[in-house]
Protein backbone atom coordinates (compact mmCIF):
# COMPACT_ATOMS: atom_id res chain seq x y z
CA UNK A 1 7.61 -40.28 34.57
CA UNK A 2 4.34 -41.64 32.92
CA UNK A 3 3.61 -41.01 29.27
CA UNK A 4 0.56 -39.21 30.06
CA UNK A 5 2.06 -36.06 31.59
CA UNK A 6 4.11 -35.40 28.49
CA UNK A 7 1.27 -35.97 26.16
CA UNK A 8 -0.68 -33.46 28.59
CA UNK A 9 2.35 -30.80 27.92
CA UNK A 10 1.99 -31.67 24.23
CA UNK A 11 -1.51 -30.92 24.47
CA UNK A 12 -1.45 -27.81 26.04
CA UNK A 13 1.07 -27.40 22.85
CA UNK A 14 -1.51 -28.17 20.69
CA UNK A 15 -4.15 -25.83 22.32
CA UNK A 16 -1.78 -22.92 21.81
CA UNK A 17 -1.10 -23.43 18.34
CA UNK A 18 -4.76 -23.70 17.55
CA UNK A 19 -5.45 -20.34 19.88
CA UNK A 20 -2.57 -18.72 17.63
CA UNK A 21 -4.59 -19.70 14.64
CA UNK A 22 -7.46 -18.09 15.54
CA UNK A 23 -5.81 -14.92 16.46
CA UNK A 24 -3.88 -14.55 13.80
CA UNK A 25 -7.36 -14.04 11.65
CA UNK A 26 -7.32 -10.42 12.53
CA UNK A 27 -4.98 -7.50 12.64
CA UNK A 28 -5.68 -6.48 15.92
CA UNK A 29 -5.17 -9.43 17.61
CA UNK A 30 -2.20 -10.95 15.43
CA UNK A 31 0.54 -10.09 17.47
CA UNK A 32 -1.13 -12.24 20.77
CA UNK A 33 -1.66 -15.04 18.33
CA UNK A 34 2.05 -14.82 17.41
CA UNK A 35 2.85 -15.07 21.20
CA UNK A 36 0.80 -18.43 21.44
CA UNK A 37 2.25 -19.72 18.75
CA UNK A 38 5.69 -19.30 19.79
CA UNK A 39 4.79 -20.27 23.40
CA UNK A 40 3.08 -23.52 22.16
CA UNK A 41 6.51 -24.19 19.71
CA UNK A 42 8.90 -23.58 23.14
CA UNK A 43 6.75 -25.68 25.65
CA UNK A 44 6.70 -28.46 22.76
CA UNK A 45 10.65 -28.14 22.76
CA UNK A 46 10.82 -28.58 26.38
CA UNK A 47 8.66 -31.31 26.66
CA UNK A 48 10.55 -33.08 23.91
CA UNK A 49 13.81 -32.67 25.65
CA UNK A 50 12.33 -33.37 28.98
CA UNK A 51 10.49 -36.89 27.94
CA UNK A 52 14.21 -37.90 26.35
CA UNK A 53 16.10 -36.74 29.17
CA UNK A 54 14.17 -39.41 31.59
CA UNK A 55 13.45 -41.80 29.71
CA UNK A 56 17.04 -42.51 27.74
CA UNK A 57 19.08 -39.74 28.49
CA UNK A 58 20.70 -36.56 26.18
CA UNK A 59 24.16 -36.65 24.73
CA UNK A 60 25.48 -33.60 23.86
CA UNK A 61 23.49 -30.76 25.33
CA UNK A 62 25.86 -28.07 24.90
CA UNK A 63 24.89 -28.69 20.71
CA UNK A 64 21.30 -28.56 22.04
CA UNK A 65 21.56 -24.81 23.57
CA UNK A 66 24.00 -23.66 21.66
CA UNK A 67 22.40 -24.70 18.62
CA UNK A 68 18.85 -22.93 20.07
CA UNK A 69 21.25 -20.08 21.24
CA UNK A 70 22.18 -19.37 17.95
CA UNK A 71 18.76 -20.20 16.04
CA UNK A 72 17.09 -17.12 18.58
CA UNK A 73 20.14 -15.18 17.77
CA UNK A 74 20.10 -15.11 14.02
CA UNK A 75 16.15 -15.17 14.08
CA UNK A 76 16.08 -12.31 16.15
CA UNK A 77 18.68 -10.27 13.94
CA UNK A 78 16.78 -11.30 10.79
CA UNK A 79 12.97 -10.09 11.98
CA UNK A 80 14.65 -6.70 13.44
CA UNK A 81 16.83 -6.36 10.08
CA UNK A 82 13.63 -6.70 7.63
CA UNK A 83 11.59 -4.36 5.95
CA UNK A 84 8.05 -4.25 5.52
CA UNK A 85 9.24 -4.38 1.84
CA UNK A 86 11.14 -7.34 2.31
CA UNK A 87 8.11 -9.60 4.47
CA UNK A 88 7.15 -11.57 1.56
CA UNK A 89 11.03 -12.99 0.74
CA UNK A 90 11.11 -13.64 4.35
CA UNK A 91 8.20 -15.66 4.62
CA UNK A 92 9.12 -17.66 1.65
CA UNK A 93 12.72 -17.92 3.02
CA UNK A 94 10.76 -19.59 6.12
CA UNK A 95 8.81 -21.98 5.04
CA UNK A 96 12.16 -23.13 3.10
CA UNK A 97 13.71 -23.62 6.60
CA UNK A 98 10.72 -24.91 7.68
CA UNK A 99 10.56 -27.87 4.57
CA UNK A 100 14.72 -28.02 5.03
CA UNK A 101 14.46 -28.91 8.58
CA UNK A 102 11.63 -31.53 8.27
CA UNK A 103 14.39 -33.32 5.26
CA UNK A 104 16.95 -33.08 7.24
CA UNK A 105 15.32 -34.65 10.31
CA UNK A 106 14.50 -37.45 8.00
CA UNK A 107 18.00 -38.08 6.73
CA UNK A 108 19.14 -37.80 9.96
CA UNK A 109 16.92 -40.54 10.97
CA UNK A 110 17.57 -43.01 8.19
CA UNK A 111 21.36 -42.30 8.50
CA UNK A 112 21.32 -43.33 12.12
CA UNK A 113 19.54 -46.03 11.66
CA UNK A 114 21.30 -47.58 8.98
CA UNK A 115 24.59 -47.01 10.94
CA UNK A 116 23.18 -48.63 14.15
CA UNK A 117 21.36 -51.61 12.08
CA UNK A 118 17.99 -50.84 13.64
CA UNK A 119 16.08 -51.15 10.24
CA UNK A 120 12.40 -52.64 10.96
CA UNK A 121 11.39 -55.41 8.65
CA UNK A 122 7.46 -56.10 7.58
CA UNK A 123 4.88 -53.66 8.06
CA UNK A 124 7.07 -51.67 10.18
CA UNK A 125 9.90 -51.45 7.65
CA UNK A 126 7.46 -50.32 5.12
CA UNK A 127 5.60 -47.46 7.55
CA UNK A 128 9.18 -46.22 8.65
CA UNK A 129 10.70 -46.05 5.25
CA UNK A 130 7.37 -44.48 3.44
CA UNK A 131 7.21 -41.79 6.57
CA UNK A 132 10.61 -41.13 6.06
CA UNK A 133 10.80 -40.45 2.55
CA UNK A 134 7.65 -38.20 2.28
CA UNK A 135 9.18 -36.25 4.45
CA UNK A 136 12.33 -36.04 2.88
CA UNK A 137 10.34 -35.63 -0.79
CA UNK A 138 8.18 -32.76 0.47
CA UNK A 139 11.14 -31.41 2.42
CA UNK A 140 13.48 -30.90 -0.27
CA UNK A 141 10.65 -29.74 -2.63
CA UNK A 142 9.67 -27.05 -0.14
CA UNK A 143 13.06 -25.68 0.99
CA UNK A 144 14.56 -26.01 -3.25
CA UNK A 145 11.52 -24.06 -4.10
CA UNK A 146 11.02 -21.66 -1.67
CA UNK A 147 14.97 -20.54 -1.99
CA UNK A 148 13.18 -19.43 -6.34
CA UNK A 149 10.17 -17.89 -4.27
CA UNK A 150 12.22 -16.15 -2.45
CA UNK A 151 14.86 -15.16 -5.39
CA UNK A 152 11.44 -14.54 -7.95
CA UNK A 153 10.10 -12.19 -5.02
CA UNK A 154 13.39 -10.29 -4.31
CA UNK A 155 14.06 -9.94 -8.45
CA UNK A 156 17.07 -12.10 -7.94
CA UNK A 157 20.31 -12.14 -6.57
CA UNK A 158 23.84 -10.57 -6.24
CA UNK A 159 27.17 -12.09 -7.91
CA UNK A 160 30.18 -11.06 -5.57
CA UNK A 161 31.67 -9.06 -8.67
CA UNK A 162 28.05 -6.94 -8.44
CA UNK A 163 26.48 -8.15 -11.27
CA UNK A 164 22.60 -9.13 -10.50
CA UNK A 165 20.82 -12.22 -12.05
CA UNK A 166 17.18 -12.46 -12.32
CA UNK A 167 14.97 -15.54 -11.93
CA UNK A 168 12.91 -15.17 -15.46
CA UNK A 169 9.39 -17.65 -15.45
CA UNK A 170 11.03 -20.27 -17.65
CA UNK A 171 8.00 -22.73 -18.48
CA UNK A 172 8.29 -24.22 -22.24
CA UNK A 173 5.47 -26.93 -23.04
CA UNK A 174 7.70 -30.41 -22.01
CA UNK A 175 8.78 -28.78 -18.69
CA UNK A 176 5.44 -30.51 -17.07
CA UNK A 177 6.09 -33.61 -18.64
CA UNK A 178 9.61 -33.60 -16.63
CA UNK A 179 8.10 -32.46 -13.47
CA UNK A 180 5.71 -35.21 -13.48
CA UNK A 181 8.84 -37.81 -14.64
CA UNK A 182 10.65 -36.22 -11.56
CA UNK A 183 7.49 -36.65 -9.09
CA UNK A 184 7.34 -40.59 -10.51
CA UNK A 185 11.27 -40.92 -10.10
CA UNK A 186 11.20 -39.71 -6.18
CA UNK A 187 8.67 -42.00 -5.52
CA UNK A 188 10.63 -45.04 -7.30
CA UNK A 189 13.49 -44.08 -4.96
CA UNK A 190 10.98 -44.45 -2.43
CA UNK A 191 10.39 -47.75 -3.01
CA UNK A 192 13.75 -48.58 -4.18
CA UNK A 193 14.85 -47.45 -0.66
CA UNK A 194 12.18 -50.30 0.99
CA UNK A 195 13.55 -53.35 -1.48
CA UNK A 196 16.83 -52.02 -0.43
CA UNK A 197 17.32 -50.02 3.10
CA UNK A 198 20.68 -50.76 3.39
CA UNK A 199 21.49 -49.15 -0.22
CA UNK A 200 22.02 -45.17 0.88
CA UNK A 201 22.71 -44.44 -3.06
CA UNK A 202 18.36 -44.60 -3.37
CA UNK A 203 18.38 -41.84 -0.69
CA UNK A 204 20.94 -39.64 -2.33
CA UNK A 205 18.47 -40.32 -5.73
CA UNK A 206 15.78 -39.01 -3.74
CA UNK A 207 17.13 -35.72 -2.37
CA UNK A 208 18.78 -34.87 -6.10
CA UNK A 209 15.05 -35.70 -7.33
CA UNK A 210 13.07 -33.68 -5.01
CA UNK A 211 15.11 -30.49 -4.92
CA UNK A 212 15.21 -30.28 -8.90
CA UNK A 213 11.57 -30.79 -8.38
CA UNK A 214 11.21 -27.98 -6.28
CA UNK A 215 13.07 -25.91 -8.54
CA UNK A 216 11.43 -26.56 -11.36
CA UNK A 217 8.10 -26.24 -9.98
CA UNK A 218 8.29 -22.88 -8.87
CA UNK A 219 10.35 -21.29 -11.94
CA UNK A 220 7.47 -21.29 -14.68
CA UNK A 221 4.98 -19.44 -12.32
CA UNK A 222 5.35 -15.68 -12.83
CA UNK A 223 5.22 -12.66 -10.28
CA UNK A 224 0.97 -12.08 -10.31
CA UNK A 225 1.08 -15.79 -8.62
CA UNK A 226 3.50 -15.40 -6.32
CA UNK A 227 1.11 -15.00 -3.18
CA UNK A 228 -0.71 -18.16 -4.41
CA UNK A 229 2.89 -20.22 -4.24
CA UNK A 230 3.75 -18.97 -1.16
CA UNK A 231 0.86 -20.00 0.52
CA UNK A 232 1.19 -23.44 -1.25
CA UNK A 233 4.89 -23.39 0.04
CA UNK A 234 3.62 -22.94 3.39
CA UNK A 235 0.84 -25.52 3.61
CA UNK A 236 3.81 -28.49 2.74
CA UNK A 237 6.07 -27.05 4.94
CA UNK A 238 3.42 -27.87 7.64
CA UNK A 239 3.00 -31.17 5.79
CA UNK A 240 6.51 -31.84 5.89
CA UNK A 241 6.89 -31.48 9.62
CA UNK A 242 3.90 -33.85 10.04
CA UNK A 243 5.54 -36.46 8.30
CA UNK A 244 8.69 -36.14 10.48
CA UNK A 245 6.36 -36.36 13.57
CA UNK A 246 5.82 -40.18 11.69
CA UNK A 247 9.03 -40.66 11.50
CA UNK A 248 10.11 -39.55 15.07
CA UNK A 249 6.78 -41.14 16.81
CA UNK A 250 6.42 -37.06 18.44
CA UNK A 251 2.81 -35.87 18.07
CA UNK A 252 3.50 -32.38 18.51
CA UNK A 253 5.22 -32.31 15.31
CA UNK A 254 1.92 -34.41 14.10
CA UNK A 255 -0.52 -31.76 15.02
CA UNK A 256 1.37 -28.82 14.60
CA UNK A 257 2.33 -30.04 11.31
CA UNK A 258 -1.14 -30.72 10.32
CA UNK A 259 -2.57 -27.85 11.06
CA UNK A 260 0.21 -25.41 9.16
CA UNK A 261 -0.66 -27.69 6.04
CA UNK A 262 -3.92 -27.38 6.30
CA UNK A 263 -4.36 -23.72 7.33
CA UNK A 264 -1.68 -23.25 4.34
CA UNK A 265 -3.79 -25.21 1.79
CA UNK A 266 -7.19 -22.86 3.14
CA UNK A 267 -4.82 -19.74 2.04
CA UNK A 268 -3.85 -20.73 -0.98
CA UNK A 269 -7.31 -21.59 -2.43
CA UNK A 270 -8.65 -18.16 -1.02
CA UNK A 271 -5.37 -16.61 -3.05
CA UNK A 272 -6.67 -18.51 -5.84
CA UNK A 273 -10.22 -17.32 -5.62
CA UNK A 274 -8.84 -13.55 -5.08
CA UNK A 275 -6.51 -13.87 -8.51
CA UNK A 276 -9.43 -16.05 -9.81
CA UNK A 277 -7.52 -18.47 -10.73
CA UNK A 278 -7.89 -22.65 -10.41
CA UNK A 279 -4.67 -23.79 -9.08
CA UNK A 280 -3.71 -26.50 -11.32
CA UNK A 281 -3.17 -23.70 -13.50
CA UNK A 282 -1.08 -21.66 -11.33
CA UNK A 283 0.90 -25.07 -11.00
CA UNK A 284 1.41 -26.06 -14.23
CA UNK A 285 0.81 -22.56 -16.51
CA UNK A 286 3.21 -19.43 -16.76
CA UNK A 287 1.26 -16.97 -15.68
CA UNK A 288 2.09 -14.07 -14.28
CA UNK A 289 4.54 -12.21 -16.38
CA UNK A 290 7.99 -12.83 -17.10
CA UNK A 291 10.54 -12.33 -19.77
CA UNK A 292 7.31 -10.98 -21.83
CA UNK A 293 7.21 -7.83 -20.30
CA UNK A 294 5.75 -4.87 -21.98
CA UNK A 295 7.31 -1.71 -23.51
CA UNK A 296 5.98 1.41 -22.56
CA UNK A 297 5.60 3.57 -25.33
CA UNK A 298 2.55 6.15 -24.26
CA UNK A 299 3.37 9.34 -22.52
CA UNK A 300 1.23 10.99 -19.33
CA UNK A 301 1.32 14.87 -18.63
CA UNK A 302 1.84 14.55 -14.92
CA UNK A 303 -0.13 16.86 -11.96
CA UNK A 304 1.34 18.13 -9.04
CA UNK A 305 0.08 18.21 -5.59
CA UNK A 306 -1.51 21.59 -5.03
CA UNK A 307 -3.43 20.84 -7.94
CA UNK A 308 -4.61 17.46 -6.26
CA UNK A 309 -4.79 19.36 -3.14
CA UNK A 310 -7.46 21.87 -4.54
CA UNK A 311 -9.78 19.13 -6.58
CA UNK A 312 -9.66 17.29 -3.10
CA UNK A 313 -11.12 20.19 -1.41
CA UNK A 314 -15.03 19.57 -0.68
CA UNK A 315 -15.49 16.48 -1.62
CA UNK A 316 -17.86 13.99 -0.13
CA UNK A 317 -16.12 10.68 -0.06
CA UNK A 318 -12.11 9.54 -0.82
CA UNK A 319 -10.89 5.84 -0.96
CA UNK A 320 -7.53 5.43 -0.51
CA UNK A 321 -6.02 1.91 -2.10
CA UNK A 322 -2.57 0.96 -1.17
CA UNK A 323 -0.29 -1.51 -2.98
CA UNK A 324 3.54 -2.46 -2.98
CA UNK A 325 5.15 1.23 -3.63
CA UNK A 326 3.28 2.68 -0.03
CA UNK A 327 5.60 -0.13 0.77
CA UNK A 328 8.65 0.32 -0.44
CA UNK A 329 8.30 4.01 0.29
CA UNK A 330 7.02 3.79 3.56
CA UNK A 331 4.29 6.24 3.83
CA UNK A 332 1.45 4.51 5.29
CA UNK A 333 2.35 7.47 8.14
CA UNK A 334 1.81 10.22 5.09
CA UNK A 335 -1.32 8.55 4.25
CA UNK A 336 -3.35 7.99 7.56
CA UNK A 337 -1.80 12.45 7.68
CA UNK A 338 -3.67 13.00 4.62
CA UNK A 339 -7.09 10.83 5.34
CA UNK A 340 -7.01 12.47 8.80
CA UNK A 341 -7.42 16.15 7.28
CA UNK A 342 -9.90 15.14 4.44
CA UNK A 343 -11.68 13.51 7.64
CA UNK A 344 -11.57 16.71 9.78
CA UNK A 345 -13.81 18.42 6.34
CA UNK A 346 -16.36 15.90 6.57
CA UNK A 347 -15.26 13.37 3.96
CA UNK A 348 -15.74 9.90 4.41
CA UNK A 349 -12.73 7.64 4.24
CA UNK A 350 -12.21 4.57 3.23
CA UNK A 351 -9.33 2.20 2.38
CA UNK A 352 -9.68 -0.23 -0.50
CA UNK A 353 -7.54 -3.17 0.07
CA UNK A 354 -7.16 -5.96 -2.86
CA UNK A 355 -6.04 -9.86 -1.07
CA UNK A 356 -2.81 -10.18 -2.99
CA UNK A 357 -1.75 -6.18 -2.95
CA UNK A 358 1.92 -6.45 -1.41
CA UNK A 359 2.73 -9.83 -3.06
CA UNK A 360 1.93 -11.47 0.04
CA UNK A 361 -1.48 -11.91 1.89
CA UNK A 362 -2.29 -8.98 4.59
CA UNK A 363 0.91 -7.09 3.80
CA UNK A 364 -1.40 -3.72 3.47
CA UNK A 365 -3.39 -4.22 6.38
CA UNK A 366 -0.09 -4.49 8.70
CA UNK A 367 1.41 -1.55 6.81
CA UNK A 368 -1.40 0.55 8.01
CA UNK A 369 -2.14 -0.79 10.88
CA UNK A 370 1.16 0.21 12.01
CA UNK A 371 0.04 3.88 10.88
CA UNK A 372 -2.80 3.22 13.48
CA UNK A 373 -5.66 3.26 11.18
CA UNK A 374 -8.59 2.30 12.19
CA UNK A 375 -9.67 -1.54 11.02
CA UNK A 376 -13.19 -0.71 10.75
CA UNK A 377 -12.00 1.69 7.84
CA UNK A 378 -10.22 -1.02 5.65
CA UNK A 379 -12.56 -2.77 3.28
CA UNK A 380 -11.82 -6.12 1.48
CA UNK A 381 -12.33 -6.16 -2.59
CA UNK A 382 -15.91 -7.45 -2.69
CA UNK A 383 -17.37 -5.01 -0.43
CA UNK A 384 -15.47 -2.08 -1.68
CA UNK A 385 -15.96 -2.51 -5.56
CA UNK A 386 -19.79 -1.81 -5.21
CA UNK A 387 -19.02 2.11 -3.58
CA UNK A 388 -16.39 3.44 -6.66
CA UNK A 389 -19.15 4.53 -8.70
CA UNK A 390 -20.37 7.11 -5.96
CA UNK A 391 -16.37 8.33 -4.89
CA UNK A 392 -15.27 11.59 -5.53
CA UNK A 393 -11.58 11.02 -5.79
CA UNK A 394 -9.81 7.49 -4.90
CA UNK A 395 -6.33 7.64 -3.99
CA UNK A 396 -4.57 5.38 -5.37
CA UNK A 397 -0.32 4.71 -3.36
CA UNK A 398 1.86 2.20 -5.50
CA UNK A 399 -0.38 0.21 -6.99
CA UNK A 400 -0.89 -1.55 -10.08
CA UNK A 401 -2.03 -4.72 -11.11
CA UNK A 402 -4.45 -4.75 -7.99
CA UNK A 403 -6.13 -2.23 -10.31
CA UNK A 404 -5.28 -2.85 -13.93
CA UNK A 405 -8.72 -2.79 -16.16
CA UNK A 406 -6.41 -5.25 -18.25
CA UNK A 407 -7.83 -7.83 -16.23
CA UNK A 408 -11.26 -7.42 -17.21
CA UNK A 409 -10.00 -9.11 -20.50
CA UNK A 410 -9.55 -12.63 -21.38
CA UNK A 411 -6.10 -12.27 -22.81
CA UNK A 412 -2.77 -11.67 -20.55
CA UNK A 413 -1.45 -12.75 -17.16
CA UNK A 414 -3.90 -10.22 -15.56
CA UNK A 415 -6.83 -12.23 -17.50
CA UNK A 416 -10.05 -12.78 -15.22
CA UNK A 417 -7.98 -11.45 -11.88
CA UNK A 418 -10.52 -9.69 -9.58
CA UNK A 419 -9.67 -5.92 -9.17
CA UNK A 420 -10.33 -2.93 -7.65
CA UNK A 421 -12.94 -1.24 -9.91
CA UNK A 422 -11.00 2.10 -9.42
CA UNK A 423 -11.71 3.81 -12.75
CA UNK A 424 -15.55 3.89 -12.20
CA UNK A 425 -14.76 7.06 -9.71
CA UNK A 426 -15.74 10.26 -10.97
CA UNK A 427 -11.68 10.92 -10.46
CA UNK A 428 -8.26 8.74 -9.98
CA UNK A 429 -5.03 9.74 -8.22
CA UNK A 430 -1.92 7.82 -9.17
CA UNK A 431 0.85 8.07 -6.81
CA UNK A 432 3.68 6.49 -9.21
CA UNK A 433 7.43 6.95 -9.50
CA UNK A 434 6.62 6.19 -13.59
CA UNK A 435 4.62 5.09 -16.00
CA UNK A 436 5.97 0.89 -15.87
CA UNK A 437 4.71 -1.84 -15.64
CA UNK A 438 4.04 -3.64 -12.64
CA UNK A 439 4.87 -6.83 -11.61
CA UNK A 440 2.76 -8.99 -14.15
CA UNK A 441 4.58 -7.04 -17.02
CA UNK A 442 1.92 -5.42 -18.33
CA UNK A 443 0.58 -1.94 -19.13
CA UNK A 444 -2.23 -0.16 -17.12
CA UNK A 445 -4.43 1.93 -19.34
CA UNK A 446 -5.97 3.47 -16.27
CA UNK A 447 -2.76 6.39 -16.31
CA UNK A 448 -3.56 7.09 -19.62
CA UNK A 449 -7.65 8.13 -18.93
CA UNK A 450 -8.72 11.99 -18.77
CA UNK A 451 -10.13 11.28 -15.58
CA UNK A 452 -6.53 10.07 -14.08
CA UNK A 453 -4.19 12.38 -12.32
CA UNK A 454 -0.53 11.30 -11.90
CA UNK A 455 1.66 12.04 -9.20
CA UNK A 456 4.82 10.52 -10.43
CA UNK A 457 7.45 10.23 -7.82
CA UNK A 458 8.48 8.66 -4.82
CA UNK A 459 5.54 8.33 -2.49
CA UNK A 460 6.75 8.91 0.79
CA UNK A 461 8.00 12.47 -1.44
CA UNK A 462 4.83 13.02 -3.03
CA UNK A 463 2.48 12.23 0.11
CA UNK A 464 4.64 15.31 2.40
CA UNK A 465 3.35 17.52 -0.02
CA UNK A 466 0.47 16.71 -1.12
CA UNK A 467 -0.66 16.96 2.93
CA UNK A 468 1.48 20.07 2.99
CA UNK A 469 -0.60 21.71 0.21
CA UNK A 470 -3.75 20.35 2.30
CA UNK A 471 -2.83 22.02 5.09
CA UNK A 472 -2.35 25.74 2.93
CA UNK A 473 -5.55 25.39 1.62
């Protein structure tokens, strides 16, 4: 068949992907974008397959479909298993496979060729070899570091015996000397690899290289960053895959891959703008938190909800602002409950949402969504922050760097983040199993103001009666 029909089914690919993009921009129309990327991915599979089938032939396509029978399988069991809690590990855990399968594509590929003889010489040799190990270097970076993200994220992981080990942020002054030793070192093995393709021991160098790499580029950064590295994490996972689509001559993989890394690379410099941060310092400066956490010492006389429930009573104007705990708790249901009755008084509501509350970007906006609030209703940071000083009572559900005054400072892993300007309202609700830290390790002197109620408990708990004691009044 001619050449031109399958690069007319990779096109239509292409087209897909990019109408994917676009969708995914917005809450609302997120899911179809999800669709069209996923329908782009499948049609690029079967064109793939088809194009080899005619032109040379598959061997073993029982490992083909049982492979993708299992892939849909265990991808399938995974998104039904997860939690909104548990989005942000799974999204790092992704763009890991995503890196891992780009590498091993690549080894693949240089293995087979090395066993079959067909090793290019020239020019050729050189673009085969170069393709092949920048996609094994950013491969093995992505997947090694992603697997911390993911581990950082989660708060670690589980021995069999029980015990749980944490991923600290680990970053003493040399370590960035050694990264950048390790960066020079893959790319010696690189070239090492084109003097000598037959040697397989410079490929070996290269995967040891690149995963400590990853590793070590991800431990130092702490938890207030997170959102920024997974972002990053995504963009060379996209890279990755377009340096396989080199390797493998498939331009699918070229333009898919492209535009994950670049759409990836657009997110992580608007994450850096939102923690107002430049990202060579995210990369190569502990920030964040870490072993350096706090110790609370103060003490906060806690309210209870009827008493929230009566100061909430005839007010003008509420804005909620949600963070990780509405999360874990899971009572974005509770909150849209209680906005609905201040609402049915004549009280304007609004939601305040911060870009990195959730650890990931748009985790809030899903959450509630979900709850079927309205979109028009959530506000972004910079057009919310200018309407605090004329709110009766914000609201604020698990949240707590997103709206530390800490960060108005110059000193700390909060210092010169962009927050939610929450203590200029005339009143502030803190829904809060306690008063620690949150995840940048450090203390929020916004529980300990006069004007700063505390509901400490779980929220999903608190929320049932706070809109119970609504409803009584």
């Amino acid at each position: 068949m001619d050449s031109a029909v399958w690069d007319l089914g990779y096109l239509a690919a292409a087209l897909l992907f990019i109408l994917g993009l676009k969708k995914l921009g917005h809450p609302r129309t997120a899911p179809t974008g999800n669709l069209y990327g996923a329908s782009g991915m499948l049609l690029a599979v079967i064109v793939t397959l088809a194009r080899i089938e005619s032109e040379t032939g598959i061997i073993g396509w029982e490992l083909i479909v049982g492979g993708l029978a299992v892939g849909t399988l265990i991808g399938a069991w995974m998104a039904l298993r997860v939690e909104m809690t548990g989005m942000p590990e799974m999204v790092a855990l992704f763009n890991g496979f995503g890196g891992g399968a780009s590498a091993l594509v690549a080894l693949s590929e240089v293995l087979s060729r090395l066993d079959e003889g067909n090793i290019p010489e020239g020019i050729p040799l050189y673009a085969t070899w170069i393709a092949i190990g920048l996609s094994g270097l950013v491969g093995w970076i992505t997947l090694s570091g992603s697997l911390v993200a993911m581990m950082k994220l989660k708060g670690g992981f589980s021995l069999p015996g029980g015990k749980w080990v944490r991923f600290p942020t680990w970053g003493p002054p040399w370590l960035n000397t050694v990264k950048v030793l390790l960066l020079f070192a893959c790319l010696g093995f690189i070239w090492l690899s084109i003097q000598e393709p037959t040697n397989e021991q410079w490929i070996y160098g290269l995967i040891a290289c690149a995963t400590l790499l990853g590793v070590l580029f991800v431990l130092p950064i702490g938890g207030a960053d997170m959102p920024v590295v997974v972002s990053l994490l995504n963009s060379l996972s996209g890279i990755a895959a377009a340096f396989t689509g080199f390797v493998l001559m498939n331009n699918v993989l070229i333009i898919a891959g492209s535009m994950v890394g670049a759409a990836g690379l657009i997110l992580t410099f608007i994450m850096c703008k939102a923690m107002n941060r430049e990202l060579r310092d995210v990369l190569f400066k502990a920030f964040g938190g870490g072993s350096d956490r706090e110790t609370v010492t103060r003490t906060k006389v806690g309210s209870d909800p009827d008493e929230v429930a009566m100061l909430c009573d005839g007010i003008a104007k509420c804005i909620i602002v949600p963070g990780y705990g509405m999360a874990v708790s899971q009572c974005q249901h509770q909150v849209r409950e209680f906005a609905e009755i201040l609402e049915g008084r004549d009280c304007e509501v609004k939601y305040g949402i911060h870009p990195v509350a959730g650890r990931m970007p748009g985790h809030m906006n899903v959450l509630l969504a979900e709850a079927n609030v309205p979109y028009e209703q959530l506000v972004e940071l910079e057009n919310i922050n200018s309407e605090f000083t004329e709110t009766d009572v914000v609201l604020v559900v698990g949240a707590n760097d997103t709206v530390n005054p800490a960060a108005r400072s110059d000193e700390g892993p909060l210092a010169g983040m962009p927050i939610l300007d929450v203590d200029k309202a005339r009143v502030v609700v803190m829904v809060k199993r306690s008063l620690s830290v949150g995840y940048a390790g450090v203390d929020n002197d916004l529980f300990y103001e006069d004007s700063t109620m505390m509901l400490f408990g779980d929220g999903k708990e608190m929320m049932m009666r706070l809109v119970q004691a609504m409803q009584e009044l």
